[in-house]
N, C-alpha and C. Protein backbone atom coordinates (compact mmCIF):
# COMPACT_ATOMS: atom_id res chain seq x y z
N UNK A 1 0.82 -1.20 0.00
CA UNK A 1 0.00 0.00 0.00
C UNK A 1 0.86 1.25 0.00
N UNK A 2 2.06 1.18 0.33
CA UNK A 2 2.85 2.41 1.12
C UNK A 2 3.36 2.89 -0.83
N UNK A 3 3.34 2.05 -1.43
CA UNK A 3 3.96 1.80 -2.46
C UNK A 3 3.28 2.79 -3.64
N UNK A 4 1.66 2.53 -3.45
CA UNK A 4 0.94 2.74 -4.75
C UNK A 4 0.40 4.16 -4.24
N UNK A 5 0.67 5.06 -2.76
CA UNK A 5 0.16 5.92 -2.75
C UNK A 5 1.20 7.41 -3.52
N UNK A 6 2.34 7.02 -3.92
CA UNK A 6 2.96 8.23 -4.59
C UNK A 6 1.94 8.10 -5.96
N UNK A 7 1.37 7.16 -6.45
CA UNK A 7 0.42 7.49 -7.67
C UNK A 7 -1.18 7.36 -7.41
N UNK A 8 -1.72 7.93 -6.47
CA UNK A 8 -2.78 7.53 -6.20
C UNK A 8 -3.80 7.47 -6.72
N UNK A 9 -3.85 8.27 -7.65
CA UNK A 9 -4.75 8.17 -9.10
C UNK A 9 -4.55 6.78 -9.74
N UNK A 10 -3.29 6.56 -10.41
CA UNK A 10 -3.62 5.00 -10.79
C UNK A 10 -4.01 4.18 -9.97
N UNK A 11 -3.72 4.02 -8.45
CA UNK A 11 -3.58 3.40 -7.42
C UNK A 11 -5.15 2.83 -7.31
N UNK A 12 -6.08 4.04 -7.08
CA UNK A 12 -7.15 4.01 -6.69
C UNK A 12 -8.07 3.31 -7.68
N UNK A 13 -7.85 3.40 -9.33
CA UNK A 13 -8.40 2.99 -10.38
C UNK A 13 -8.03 1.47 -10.39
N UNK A 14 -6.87 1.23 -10.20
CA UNK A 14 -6.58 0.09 -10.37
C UNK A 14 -7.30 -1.05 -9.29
N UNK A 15 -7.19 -0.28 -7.94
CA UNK A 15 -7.71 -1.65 -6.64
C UNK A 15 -9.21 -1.44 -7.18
N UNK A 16 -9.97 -0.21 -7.61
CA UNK A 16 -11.37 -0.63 -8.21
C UNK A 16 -11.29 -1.73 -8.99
N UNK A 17 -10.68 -1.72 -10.29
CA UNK A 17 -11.17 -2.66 -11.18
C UNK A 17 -10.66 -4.31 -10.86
N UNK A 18 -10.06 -4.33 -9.96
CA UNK A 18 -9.40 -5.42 -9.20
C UNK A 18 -10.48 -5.58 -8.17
N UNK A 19 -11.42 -5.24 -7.21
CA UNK A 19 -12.67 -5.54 -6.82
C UNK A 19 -13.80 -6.05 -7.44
N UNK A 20 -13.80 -5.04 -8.92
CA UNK A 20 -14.93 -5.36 -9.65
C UNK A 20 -14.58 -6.71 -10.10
N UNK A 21 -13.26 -7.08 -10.82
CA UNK A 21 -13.28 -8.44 -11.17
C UNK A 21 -13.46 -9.24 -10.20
N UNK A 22 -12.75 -9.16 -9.25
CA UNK A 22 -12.55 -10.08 -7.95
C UNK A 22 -13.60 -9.50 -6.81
N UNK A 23 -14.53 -9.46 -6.53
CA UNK A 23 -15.18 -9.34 -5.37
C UNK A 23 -15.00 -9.75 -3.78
N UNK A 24 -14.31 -11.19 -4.10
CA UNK A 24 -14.07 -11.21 -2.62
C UNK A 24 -12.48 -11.20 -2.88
N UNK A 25 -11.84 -10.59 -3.14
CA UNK A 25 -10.20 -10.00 -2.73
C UNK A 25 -10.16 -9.12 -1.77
N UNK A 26 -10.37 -9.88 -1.03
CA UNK A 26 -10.26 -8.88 0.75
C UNK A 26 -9.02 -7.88 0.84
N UNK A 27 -7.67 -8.34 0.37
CA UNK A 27 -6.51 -7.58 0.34
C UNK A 27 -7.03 -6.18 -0.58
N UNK A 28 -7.24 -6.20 -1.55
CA UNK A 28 -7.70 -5.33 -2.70
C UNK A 28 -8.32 -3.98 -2.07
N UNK A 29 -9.45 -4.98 -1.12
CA UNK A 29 -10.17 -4.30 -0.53
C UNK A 29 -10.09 -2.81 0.94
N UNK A 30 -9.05 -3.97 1.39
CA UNK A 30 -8.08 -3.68 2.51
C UNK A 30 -7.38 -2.34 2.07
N UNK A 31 -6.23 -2.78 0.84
CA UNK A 31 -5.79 -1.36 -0.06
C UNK A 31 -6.52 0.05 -0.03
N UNK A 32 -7.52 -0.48 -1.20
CA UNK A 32 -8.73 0.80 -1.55
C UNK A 32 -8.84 1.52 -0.56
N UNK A 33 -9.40 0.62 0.79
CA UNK A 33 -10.08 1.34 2.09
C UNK A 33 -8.69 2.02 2.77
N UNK A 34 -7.88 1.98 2.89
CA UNK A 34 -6.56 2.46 3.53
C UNK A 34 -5.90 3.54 2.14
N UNK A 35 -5.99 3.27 0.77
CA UNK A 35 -5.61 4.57 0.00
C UNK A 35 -7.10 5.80 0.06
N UNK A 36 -7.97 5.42 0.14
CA UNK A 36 -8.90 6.22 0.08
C UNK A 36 -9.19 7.11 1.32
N UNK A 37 -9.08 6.55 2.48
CA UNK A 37 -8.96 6.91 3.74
C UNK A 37 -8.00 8.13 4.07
N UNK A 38 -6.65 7.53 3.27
CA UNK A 38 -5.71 8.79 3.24
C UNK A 38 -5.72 10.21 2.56
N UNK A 39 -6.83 9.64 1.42
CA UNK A 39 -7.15 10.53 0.12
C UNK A 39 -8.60 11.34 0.75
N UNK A 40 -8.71 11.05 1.98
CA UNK A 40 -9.89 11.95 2.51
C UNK A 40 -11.41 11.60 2.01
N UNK A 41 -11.61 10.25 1.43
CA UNK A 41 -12.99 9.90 0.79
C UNK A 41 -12.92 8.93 1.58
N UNK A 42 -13.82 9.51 2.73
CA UNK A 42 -14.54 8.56 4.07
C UNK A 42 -15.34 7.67 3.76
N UNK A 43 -16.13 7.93 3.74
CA UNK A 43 -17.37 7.48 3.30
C UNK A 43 -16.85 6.03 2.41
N UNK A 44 -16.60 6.54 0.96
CA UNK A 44 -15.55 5.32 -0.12
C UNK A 44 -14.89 4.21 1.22
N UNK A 45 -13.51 4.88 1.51
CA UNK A 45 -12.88 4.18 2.60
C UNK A 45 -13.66 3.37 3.87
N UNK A 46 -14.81 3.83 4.27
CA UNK A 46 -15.60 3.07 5.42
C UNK A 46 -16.07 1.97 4.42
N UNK A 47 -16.80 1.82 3.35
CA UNK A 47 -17.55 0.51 2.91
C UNK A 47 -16.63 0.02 2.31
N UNK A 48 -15.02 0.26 1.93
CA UNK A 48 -14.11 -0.82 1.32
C UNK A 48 -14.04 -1.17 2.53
N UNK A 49 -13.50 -0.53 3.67
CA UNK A 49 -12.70 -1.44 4.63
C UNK A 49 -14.04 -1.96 5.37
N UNK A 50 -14.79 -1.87 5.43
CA UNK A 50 -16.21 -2.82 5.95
C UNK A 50 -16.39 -4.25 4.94
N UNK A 51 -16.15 -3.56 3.68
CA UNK A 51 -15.88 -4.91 3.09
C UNK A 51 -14.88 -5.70 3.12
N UNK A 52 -13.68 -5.27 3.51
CA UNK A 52 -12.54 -6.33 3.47
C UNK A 52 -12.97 -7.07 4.67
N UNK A 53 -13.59 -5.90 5.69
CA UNK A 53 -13.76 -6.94 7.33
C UNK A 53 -14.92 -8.35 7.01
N UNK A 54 -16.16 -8.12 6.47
CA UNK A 54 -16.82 -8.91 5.98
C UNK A 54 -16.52 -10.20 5.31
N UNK A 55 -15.31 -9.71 4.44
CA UNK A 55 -14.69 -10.87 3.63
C UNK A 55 -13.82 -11.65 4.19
N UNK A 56 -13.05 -11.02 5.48
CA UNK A 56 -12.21 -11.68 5.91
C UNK A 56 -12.25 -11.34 7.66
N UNK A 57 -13.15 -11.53 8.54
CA UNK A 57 -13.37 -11.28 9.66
C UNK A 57 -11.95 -11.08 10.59
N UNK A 58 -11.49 -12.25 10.54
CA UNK A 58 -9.89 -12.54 11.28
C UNK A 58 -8.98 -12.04 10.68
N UNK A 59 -9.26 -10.94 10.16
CA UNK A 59 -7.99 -9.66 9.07
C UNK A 59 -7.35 -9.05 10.53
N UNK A 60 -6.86 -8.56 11.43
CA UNK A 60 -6.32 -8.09 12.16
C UNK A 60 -6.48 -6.71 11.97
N UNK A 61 -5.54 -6.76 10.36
CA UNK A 61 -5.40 -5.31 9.84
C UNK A 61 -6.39 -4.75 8.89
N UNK A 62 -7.42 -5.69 9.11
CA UNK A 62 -8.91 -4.46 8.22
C UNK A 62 -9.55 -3.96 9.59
N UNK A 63 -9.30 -4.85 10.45
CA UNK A 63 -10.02 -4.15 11.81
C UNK A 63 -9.05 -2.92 12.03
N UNK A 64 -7.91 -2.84 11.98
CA UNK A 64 -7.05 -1.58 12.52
C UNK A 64 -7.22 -0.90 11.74
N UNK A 65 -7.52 -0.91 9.75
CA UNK A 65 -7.42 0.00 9.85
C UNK A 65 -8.73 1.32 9.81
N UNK A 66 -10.43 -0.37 9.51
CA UNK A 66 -11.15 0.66 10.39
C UNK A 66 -11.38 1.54 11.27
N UNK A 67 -10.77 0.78 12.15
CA UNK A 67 -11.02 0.92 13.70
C UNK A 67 -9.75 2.86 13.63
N UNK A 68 -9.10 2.77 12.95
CA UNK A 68 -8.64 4.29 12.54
C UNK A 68 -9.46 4.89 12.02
N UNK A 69 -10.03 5.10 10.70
CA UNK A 69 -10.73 5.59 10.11
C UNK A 69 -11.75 6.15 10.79
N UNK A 70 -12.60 5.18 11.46
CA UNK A 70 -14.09 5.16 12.41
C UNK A 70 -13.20 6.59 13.50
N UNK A 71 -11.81 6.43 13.76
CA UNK A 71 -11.70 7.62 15.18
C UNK A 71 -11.11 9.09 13.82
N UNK A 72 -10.71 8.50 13.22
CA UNK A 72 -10.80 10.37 12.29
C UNK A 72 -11.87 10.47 12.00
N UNK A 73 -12.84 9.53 11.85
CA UNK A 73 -14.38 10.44 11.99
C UNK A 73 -14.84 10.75 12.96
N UNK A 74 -14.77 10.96 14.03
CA UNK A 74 -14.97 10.95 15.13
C UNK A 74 -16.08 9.77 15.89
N UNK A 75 -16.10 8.71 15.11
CA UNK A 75 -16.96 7.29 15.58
C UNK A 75 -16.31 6.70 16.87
N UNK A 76 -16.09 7.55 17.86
CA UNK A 76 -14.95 6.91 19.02
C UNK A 76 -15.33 5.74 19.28
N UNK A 77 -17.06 5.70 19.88
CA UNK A 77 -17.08 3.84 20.53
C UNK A 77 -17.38 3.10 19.53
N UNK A 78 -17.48 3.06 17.89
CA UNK A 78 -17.31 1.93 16.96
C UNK A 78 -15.91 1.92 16.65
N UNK A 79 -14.91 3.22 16.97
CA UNK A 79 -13.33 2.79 16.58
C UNK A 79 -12.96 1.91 17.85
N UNK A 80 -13.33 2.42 18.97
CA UNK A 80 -12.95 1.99 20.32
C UNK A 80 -13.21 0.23 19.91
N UNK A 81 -14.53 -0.30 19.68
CA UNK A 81 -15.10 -1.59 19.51
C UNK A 81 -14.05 -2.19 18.73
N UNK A 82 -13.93 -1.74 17.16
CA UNK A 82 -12.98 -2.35 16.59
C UNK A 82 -11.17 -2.30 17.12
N UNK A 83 -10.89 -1.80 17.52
CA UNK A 83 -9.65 -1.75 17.80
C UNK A 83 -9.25 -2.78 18.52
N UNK A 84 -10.77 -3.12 19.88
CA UNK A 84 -10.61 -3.93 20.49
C UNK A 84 -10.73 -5.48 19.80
N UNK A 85 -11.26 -5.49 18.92
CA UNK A 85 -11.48 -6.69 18.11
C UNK A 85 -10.37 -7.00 17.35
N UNK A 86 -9.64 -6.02 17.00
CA UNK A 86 -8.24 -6.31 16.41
C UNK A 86 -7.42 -6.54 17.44
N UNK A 87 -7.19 -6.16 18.75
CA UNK A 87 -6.28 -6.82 19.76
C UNK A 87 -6.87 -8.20 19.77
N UNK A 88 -8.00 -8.91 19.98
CA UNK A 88 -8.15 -9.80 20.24
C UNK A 88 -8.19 -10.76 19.25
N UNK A 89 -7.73 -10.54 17.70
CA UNK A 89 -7.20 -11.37 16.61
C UNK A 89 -5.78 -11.26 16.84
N UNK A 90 -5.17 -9.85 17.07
CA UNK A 90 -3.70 -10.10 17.59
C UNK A 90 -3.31 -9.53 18.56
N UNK A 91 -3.31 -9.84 19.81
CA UNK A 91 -2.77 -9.20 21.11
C UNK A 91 -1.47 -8.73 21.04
N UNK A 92 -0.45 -8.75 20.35
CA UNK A 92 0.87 -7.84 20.12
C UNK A 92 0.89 -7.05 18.82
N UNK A 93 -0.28 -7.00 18.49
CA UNK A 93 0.02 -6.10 17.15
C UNK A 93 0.23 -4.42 18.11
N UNK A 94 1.52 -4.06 18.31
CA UNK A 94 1.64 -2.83 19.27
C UNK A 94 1.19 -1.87 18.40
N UNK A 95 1.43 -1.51 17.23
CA UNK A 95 0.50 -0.38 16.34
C UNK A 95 -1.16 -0.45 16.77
N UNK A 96 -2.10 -1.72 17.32
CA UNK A 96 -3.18 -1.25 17.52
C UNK A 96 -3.07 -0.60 18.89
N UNK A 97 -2.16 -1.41 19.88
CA UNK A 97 -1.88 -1.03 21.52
C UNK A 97 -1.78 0.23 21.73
N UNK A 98 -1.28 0.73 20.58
CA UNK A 98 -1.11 2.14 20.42
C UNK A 98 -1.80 3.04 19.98
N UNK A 99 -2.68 2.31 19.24
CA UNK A 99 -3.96 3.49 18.78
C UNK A 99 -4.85 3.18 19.37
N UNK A 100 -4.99 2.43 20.25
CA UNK A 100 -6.23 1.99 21.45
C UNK A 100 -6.20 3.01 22.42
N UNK A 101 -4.63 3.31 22.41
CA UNK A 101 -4.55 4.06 23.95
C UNK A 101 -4.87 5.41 23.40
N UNK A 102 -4.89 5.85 22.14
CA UNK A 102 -5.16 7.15 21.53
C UNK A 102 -6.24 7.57 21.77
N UNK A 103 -7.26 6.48 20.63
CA UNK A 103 -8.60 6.23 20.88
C UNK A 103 -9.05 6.64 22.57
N UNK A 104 -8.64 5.96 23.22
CA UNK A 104 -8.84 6.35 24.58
C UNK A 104 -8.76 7.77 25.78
N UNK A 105 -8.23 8.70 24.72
CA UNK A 105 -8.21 9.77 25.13
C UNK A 105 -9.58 10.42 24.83
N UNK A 106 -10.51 9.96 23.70
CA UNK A 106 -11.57 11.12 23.45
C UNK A 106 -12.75 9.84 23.37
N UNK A 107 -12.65 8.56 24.57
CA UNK A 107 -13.50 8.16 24.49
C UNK A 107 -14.82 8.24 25.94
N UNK A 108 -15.72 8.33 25.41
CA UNK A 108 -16.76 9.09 26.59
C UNK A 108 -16.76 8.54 27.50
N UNK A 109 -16.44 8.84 28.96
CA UNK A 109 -16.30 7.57 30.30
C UNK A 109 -14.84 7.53 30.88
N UNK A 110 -13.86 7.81 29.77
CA UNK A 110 -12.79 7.74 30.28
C UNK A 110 -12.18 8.63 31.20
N UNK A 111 -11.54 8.54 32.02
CA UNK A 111 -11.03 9.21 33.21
C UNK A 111 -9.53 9.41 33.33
N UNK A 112 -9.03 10.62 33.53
CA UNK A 112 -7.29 10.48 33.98
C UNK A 112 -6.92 9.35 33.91
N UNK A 113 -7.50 8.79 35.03
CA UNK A 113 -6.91 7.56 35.84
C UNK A 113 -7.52 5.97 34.76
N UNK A 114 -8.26 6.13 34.48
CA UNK A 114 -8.15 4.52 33.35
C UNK A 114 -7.23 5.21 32.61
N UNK A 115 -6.93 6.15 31.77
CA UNK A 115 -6.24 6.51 30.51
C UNK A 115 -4.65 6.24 31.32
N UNK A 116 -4.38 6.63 32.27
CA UNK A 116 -3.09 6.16 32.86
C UNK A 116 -3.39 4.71 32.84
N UNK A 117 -4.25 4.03 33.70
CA UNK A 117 -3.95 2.92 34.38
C UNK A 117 -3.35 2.02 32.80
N UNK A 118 -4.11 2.67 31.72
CA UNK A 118 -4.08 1.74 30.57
C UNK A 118 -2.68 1.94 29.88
N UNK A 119 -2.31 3.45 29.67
CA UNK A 119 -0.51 3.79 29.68
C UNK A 119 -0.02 2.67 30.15
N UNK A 120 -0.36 2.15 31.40
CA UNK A 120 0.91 1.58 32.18
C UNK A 120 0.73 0.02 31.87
N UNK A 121 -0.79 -0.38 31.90
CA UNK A 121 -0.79 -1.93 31.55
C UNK A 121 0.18 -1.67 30.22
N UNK A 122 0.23 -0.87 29.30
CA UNK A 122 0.62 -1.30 27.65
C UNK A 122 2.02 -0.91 28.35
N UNK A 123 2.65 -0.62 29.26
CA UNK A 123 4.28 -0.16 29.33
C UNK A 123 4.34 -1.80 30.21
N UNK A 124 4.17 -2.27 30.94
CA UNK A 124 4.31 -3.24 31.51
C UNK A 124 4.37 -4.58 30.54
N UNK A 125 3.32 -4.76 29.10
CA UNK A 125 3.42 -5.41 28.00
C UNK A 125 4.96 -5.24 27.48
N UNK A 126 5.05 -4.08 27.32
CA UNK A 126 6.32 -3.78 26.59
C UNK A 126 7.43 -4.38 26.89
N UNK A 127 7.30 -3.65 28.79
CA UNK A 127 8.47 -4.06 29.28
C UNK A 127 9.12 -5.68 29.35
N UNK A 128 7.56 -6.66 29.48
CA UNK A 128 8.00 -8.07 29.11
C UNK A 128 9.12 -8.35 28.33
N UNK A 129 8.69 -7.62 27.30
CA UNK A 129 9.44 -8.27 25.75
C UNK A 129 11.17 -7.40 25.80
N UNK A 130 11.25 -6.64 26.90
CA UNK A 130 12.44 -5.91 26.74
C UNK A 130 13.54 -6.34 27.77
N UNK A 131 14.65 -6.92 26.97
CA UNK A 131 15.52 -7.12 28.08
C UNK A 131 16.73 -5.98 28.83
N UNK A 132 15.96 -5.83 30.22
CA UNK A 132 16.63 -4.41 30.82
C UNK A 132 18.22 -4.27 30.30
N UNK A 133 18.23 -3.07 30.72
CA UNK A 133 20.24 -2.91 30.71
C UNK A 133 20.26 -2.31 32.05
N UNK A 134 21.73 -3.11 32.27
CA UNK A 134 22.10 -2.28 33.55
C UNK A 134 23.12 -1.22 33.52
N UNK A 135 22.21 -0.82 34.93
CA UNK A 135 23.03 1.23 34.68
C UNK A 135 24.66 0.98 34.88
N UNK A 136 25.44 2.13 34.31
CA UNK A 136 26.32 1.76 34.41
C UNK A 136 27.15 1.89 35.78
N UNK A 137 27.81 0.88 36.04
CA UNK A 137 28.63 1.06 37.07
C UNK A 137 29.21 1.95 37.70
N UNK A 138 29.58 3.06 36.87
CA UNK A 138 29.78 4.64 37.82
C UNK A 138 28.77 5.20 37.71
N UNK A 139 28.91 6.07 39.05
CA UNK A 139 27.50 7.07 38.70
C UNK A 139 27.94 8.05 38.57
N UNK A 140 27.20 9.40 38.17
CA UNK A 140 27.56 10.31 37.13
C UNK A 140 28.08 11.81 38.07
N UNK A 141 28.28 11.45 39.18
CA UNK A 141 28.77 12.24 40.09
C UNK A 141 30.12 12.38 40.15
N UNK A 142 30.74 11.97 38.99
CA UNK A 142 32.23 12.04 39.05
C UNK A 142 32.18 13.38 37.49
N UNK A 143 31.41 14.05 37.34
CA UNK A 143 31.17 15.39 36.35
C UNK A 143 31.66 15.02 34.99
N UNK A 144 31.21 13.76 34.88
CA UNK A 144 30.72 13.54 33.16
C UNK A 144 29.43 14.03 32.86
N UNK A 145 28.74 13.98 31.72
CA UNK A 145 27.47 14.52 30.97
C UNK A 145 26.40 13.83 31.09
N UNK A 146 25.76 13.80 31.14
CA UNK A 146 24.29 12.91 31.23
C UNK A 146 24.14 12.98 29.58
N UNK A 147 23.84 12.11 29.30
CA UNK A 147 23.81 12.20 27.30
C UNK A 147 22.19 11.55 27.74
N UNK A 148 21.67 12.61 26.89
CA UNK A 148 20.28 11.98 26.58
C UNK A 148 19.86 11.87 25.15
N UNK A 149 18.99 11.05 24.41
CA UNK A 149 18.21 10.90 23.18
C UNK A 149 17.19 10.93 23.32
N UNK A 150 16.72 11.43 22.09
CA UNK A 150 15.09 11.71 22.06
C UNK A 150 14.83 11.00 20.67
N UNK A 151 13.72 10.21 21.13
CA UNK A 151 12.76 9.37 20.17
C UNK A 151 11.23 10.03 19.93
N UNK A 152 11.04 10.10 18.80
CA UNK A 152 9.93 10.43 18.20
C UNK A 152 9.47 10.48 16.59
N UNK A 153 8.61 9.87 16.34
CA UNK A 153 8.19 9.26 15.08
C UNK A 153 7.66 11.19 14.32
N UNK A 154 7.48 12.33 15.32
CA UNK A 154 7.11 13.07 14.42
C UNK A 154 8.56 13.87 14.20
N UNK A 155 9.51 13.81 14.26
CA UNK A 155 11.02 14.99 14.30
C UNK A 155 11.22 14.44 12.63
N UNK A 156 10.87 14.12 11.80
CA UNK A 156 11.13 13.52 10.35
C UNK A 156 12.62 14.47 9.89
């Protein structure tokens, strides 16, 4: 998908007539609904990716990338629903873990404190899979630098 959106005009023509022949090509479908979505035709994008989910229920990633779509429309508790339905086809897919906890900021009911408590269950997931390092043996009171890095997916 990441591929066909520098031409999205052909892109978009092409996964059509690749539906029309093929109807149940759930992938196809999957595409359309995720180039169209980006291309700002909601509406288009909600009934492809409703159809890929239809065609292929246990898609992981037609639920995610409804379950996006549904929260840029502002559909919080049908994105909220699906998101959760995509954790529970894949419980480590961390791209949904991560847009769950998003979702969860503008969903009605939620409180400081679940929106933390849920931060921390997904940092505690994490931390499973991470094997610590230990600090280093001097401590930094002998007037070396504290070197820090910064991570973030928006500094492009």
């Amino acid at each position: 998908a990441k591929l066909i959106r520098g031409r999205a005009d052909e892109a978009t023509s092409l996964l059509e007539r690749a539906v029309a022949l093929e109807p149940r090509f759930h992938e196809a479908w999957l595409n359309l609904g995720t180039l169209l979505a980006d291309r700002v035709r909601f509406g288009e994008a909600e009934r492809a990716l409703r159809e890929a989910v239809r065609l292929h229920f246990g898609s992981a990633n037609a639920a995610f990338n409804l379950a996006i779509l549904l929260h840029k429309m502002g559909r919080i508790d049908e994105a909220l629903a699906e998101i959760d339905r995509c954790l529970a086809l894949a419980p480590d897919m961390i791209e949904a873990q991560r847009e769950r906890l998003n979702i969860l900021l503008y969903a009605e009911g939620s409180t400081p404190r679940s929106i933390f408590d849920a931060h921390r269950a997904m940092g505690r997931r994490v931390e499973r899979g991470v094997t610590p390092i230990h600090p280093s043996p001097r401590p930094y009171e002998d007037g070396r630098r504290l070197r820090v890095g910064y991570i973030s997916p928006d500094f492009r």
